[in-house]
C-alpha atoms as a PDB file:
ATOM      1  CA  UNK A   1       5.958  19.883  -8.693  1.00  0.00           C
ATOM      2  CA  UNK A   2       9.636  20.133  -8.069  1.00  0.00           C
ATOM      3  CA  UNK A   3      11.315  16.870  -8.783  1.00  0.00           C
ATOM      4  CA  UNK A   4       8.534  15.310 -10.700  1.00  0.00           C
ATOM      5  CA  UNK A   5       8.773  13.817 -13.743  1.00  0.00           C
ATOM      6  CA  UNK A   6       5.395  13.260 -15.622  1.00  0.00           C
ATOM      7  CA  UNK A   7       4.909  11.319 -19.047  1.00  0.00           C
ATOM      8  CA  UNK A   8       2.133  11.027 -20.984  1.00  0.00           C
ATOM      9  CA  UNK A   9       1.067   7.705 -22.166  1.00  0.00           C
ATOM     10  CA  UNK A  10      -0.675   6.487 -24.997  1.00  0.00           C
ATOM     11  CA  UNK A  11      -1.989   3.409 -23.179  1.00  0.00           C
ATOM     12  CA  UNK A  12      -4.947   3.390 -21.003  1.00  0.00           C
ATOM     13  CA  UNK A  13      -3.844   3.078 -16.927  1.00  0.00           C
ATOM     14  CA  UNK A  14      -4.213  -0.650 -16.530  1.00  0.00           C
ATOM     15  CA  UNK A  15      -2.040  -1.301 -19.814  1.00  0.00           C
ATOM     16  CA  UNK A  16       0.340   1.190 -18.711  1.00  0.00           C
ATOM     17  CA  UNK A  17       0.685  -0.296 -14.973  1.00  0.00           C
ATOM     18  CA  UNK A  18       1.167  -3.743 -16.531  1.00  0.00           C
ATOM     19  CA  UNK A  19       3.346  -2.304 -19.046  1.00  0.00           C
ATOM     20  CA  UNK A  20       5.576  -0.189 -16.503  1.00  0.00           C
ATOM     21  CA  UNK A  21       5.816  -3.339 -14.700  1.00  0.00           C
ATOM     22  CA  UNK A  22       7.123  -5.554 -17.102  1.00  0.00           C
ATOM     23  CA  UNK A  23       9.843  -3.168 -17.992  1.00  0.00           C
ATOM     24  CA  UNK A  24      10.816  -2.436 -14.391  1.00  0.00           C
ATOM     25  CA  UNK A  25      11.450  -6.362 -14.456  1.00  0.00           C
ATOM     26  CA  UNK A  26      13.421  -6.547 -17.285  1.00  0.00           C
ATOM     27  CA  UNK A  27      15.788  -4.173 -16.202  1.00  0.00           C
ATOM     28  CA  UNK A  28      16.479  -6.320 -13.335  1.00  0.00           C
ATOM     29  CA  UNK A  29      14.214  -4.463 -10.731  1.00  0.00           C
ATOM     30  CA  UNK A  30      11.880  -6.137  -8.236  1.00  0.00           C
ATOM     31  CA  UNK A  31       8.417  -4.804  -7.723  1.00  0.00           C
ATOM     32  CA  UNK A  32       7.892  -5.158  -4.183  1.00  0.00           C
ATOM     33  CA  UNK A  33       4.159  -3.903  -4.591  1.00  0.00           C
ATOM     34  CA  UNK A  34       1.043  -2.267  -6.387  1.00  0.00           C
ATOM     35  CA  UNK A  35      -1.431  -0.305  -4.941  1.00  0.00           C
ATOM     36  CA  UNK A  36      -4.143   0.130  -6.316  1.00  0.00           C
ATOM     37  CA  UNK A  37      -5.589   3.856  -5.011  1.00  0.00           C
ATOM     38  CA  UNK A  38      -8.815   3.714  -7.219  1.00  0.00           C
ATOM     39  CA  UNK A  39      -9.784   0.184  -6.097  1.00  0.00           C
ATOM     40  CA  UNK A  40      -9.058   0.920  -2.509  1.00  0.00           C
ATOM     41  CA  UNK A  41     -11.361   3.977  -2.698  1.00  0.00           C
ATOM     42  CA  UNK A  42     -14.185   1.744  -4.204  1.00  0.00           C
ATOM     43  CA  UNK A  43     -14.104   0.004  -1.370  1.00  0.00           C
ATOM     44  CA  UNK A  44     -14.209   2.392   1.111  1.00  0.00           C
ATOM     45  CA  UNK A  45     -17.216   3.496  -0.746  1.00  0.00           C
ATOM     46  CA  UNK A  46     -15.701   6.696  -2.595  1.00  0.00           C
ATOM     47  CA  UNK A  47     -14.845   7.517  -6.046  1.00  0.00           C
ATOM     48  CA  UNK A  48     -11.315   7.961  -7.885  1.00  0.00           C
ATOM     49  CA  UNK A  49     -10.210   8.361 -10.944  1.00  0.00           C
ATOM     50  CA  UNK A  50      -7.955   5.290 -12.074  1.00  0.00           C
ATOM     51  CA  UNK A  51      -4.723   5.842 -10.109  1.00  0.00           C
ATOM     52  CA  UNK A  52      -1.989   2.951  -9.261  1.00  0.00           C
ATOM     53  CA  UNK A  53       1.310   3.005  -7.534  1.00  0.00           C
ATOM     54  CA  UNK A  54       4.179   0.505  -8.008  1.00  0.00           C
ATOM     55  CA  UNK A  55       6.246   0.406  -5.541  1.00  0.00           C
ATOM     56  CA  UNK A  56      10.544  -0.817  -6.863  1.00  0.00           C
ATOM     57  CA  UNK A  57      13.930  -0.751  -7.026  1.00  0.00           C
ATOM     58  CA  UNK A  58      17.290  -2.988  -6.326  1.00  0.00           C
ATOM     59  CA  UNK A  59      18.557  -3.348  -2.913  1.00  0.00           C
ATOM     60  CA  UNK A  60      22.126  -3.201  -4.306  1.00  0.00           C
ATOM     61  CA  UNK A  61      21.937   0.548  -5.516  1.00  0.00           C
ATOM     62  CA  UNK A  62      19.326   1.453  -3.185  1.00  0.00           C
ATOM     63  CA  UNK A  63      21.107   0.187   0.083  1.00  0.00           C
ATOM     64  CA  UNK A  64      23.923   1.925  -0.484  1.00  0.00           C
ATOM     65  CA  UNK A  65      21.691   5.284  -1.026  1.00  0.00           C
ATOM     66  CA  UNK A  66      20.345   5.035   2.519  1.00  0.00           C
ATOM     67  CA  UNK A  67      23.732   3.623   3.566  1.00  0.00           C
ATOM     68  CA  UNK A  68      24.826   7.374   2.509  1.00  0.00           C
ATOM     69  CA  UNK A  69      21.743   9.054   4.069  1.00  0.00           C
ATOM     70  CA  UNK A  70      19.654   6.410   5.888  1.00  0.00           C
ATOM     71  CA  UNK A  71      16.488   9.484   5.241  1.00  0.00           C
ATOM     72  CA  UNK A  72      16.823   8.020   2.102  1.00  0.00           C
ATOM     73  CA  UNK A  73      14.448   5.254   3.582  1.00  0.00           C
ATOM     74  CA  UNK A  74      11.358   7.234   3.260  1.00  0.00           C
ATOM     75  CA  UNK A  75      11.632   7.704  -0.777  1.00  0.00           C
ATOM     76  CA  UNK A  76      13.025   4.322  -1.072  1.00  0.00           C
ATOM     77  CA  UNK A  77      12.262   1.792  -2.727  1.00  0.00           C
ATOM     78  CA  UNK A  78      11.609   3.782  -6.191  1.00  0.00           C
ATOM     79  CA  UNK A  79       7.851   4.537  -6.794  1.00  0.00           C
ATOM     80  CA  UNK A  80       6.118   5.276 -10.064  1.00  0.00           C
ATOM     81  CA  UNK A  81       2.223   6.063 -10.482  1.00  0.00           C
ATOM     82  CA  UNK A  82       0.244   6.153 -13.155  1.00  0.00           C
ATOM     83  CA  UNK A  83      -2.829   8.158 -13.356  1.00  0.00           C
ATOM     84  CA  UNK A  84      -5.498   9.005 -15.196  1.00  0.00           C
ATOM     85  CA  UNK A  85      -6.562  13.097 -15.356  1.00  0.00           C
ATOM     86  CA  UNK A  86     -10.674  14.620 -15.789  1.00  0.00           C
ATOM     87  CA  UNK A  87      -9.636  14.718 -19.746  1.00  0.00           C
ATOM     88  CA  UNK A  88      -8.932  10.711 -19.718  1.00  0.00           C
ATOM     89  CA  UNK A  89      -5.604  10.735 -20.454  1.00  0.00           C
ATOM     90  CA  UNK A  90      -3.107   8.255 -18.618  1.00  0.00           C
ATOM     91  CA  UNK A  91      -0.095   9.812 -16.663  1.00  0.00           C
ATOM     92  CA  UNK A  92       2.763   7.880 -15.374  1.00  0.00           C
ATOM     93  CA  UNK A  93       4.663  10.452 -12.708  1.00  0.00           C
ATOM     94  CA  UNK A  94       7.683   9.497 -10.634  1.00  0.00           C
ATOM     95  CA  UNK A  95      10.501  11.008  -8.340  1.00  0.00           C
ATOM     96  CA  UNK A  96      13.884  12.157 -10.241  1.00  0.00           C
ATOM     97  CA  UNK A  97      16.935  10.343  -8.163  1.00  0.00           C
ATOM     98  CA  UNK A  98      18.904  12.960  -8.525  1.00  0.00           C
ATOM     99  CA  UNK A  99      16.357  15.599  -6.513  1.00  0.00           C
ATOM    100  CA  UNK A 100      15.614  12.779  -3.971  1.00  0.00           C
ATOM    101  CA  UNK A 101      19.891  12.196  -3.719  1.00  0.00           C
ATOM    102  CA  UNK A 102      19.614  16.335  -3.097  1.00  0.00           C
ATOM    103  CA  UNK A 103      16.677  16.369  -0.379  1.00  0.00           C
ATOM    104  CA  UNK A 104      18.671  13.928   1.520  1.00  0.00           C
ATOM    105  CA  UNK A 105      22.402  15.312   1.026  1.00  0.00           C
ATOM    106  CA  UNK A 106      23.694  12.371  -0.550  1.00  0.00           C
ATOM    107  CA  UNK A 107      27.179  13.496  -1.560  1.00  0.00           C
ATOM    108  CA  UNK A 108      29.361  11.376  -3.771  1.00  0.00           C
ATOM    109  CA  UNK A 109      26.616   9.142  -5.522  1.00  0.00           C
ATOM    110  CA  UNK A 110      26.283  11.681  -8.951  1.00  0.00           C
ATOM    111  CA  UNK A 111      27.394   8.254 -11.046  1.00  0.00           C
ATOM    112  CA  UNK A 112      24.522   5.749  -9.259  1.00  0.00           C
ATOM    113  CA  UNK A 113      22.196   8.623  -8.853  1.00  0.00           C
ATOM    114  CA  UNK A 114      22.869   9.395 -12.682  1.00  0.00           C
ATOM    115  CA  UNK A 115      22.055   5.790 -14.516  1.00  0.00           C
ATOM    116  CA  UNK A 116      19.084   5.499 -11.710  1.00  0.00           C
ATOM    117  CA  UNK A 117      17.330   8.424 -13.831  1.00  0.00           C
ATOM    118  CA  UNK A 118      18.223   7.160 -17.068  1.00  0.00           C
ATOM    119  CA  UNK A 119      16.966   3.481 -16.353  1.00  0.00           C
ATOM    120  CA  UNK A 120      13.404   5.313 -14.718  1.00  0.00           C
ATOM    121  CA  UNK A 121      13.602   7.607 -18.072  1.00  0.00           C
ATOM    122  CA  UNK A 122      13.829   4.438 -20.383  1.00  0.00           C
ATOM    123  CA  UNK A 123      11.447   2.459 -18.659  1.00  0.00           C
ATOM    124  CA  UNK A 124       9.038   5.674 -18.524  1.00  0.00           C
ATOM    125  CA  UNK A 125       9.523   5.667 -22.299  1.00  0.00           C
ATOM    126  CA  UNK A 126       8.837   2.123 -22.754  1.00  0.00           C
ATOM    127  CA  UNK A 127       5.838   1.673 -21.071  1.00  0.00           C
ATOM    128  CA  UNK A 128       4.146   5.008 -22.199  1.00  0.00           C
ATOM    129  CA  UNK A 129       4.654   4.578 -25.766  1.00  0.00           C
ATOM    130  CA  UNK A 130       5.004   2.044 -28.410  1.00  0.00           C
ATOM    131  CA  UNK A 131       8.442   2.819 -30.218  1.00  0.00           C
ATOM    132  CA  UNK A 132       7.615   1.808 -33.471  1.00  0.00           C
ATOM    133  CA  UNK A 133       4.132   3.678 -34.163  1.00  0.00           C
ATOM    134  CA  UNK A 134       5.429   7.171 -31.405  1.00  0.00           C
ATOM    135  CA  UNK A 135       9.026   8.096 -32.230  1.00  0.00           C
ATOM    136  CA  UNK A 136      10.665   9.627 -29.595  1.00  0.00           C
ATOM    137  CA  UNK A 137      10.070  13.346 -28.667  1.00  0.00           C
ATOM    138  CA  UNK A 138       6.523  13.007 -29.734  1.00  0.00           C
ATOM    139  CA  UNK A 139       5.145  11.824 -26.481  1.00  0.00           C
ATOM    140  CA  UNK A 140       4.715  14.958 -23.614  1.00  0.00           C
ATOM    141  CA  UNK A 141       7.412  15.083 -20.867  1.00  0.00           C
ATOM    142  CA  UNK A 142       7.499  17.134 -18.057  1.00  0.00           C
ATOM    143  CA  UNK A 143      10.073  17.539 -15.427  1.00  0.00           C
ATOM    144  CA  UNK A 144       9.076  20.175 -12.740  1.00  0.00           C
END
């Protein structure tokens, strides 16, 4: 999907979740939320595979986003899920800034829009795979 990015994790989804949380945290992100799809679905008396969005950002970068495009509102705050596919293997997909900054014509934002994909890249990479037992490159990345 166009603007996608998907990482494979070596962590099961719950680990992952908690995982991609505490590293949205430490680089000075609040987590306004977590939704949990697959417990939701239990309740309304259906089946899903493990599937969990967090729902973050920084009010400081992202205000001034929507300030640019106030559309920007509907993709932000950041969101991240992390999924688990028929195989059993744990996904963690999220929106690239830079094709959200292009749906909404934000012009001018190429620096902010920039380090937003790097910081969602690193924190990707740290909660999908343990650096010192998964160098980096090993792990599957897709950006679609």
């Amino acid at each position: 999907m166009e603007g996608l990015t998907t990482v494979q994790s070596r962590f099961g989804p719950a680990e992952t979740m908690d995982r991609l949380e505490t590293e949205i945290k430490a680089h000075g992100m609040n987590v306004f939320a977590r939704i949990n799809h697959a417990a939701l679905a239990e309740e309304a008396g259906l089946t899903l595979r493990p599937t969990e969005l967090i729902i973050f950002g920084n009010p400081q970068g992202g205000t001034r986003l929507i300030q640019a495009s106030q559309t920007m509102g509907i993709d932000l705050p950041l969101k991240a899920l992390v999924w688990q596919d028929t195989s059993g293997k744990t996904w963690l997909s999220y929106n690239e800034p830079e094709w959200l900054a292009n749906r909404h014509g934000v012009d001018g934002a190429k620096l902010m829009v920039g380090s937003m994909g790097l910081a969602l890249s690193a924190i990707a990479d740290k909660a999908t795979k343990d650096a010192a037992t998964f160098p980096s490159g090993l792990n599957e990345r897709s950006t679609r």
